[in-house]
Protein backbone atom coordinates (compact mmCIF):
# COMPACT_ATOMS: atom_id res chain seq x y z
CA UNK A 1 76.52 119.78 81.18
CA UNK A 2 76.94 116.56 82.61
CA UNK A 3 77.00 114.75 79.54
CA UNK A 4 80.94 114.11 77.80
CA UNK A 5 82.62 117.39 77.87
CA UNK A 6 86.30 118.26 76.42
CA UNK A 7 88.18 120.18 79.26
CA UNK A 8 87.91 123.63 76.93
CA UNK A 9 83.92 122.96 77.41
CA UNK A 10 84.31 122.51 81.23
CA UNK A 11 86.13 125.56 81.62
CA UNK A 12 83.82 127.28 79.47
CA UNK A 13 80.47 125.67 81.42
CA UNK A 14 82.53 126.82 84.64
CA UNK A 15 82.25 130.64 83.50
CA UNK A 16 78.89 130.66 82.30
CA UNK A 17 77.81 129.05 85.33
CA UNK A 18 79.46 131.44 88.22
CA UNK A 19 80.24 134.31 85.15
CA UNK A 20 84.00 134.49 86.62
CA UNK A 21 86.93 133.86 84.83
CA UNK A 22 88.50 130.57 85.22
CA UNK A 23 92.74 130.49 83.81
CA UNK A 24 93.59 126.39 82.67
CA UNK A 25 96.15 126.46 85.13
CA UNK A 26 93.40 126.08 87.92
CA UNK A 27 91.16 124.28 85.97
CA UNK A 28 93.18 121.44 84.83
CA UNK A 29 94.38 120.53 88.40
CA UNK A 30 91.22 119.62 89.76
CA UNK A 31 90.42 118.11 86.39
CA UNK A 32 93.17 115.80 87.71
CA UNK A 33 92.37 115.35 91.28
CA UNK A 34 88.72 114.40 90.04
CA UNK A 35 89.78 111.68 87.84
CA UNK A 36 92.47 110.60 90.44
CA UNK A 37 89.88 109.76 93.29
CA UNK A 38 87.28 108.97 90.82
CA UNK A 39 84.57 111.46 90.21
CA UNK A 40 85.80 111.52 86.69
CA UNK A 41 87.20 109.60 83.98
CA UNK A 42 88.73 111.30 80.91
CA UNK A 43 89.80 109.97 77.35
CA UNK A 44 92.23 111.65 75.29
CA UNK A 45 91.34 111.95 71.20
CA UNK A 46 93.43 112.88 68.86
CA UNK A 47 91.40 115.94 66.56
CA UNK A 48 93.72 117.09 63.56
CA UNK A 49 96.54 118.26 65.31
CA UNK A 50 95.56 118.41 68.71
CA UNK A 51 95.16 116.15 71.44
CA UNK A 52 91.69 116.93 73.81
CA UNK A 53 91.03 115.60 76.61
CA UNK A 54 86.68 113.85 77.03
CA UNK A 55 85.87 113.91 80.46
CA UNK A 56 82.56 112.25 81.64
CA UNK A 57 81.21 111.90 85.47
CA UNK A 58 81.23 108.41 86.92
CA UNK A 59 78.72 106.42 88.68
CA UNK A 60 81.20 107.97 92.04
CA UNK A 61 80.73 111.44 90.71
CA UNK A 62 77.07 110.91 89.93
CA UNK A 63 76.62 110.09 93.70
CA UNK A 64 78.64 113.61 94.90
CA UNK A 65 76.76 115.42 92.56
CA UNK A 66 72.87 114.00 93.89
CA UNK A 67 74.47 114.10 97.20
CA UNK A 68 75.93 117.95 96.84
CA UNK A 69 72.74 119.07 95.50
CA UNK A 70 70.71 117.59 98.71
CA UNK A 71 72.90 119.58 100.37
CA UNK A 72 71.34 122.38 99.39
CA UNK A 73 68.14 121.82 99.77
CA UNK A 74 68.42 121.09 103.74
CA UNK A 75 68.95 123.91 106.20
CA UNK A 76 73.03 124.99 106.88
CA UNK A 77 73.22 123.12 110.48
CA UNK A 78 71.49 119.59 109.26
CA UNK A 79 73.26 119.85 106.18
CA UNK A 80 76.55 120.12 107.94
CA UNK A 81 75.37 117.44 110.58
CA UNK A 82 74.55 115.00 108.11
CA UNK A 83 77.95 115.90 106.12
CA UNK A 84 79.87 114.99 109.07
CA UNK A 85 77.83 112.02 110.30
CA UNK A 86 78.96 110.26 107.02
CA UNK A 87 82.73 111.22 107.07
CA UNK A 88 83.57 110.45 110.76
């Protein structure tokens, strides 16, 4: 999923992924705080009718992603140490 998705694909990757229901309105937000600060960009094509909205992860969001999914692999305490090492 971490290829070029249109918004309607994240939301959809979003459900299948935690099988909850996810309304635009939240979605679309963080969408936009992504691509503010980076993690994100998006390009907006014109399809018939409709405008949609590509969004692909950037070299930033890459990084957050590897870095999120380390996370995970470390025991809660270190991973929290090493979180807050980095951030002070």
């Amino acid at each position: 999923m971490f290829g070029t998705q249109s918004s309607y694909s994240v939301i959809k990757e979003m459900e299948r992924v935690t099988d909850q229901s996810f309304h635009p309105r939240i979605v679309y937000p963080l969408l936009y705080k992504l691509e503010e600060d980076g993690f994100i960009s998006g390009e907006c094509v014109q399809k018939d009718r409709k405008r949609i909205k590509y969004y692909s992860l950037t070299e930033k969001g890459r990084e957050l992603l590897n870095r999120t999914g380390k996370l995970f692999e470390l025991p809660l305490r270190a991973a929290l140490q090493d979180f807050l090492k980095e951030n002070l």
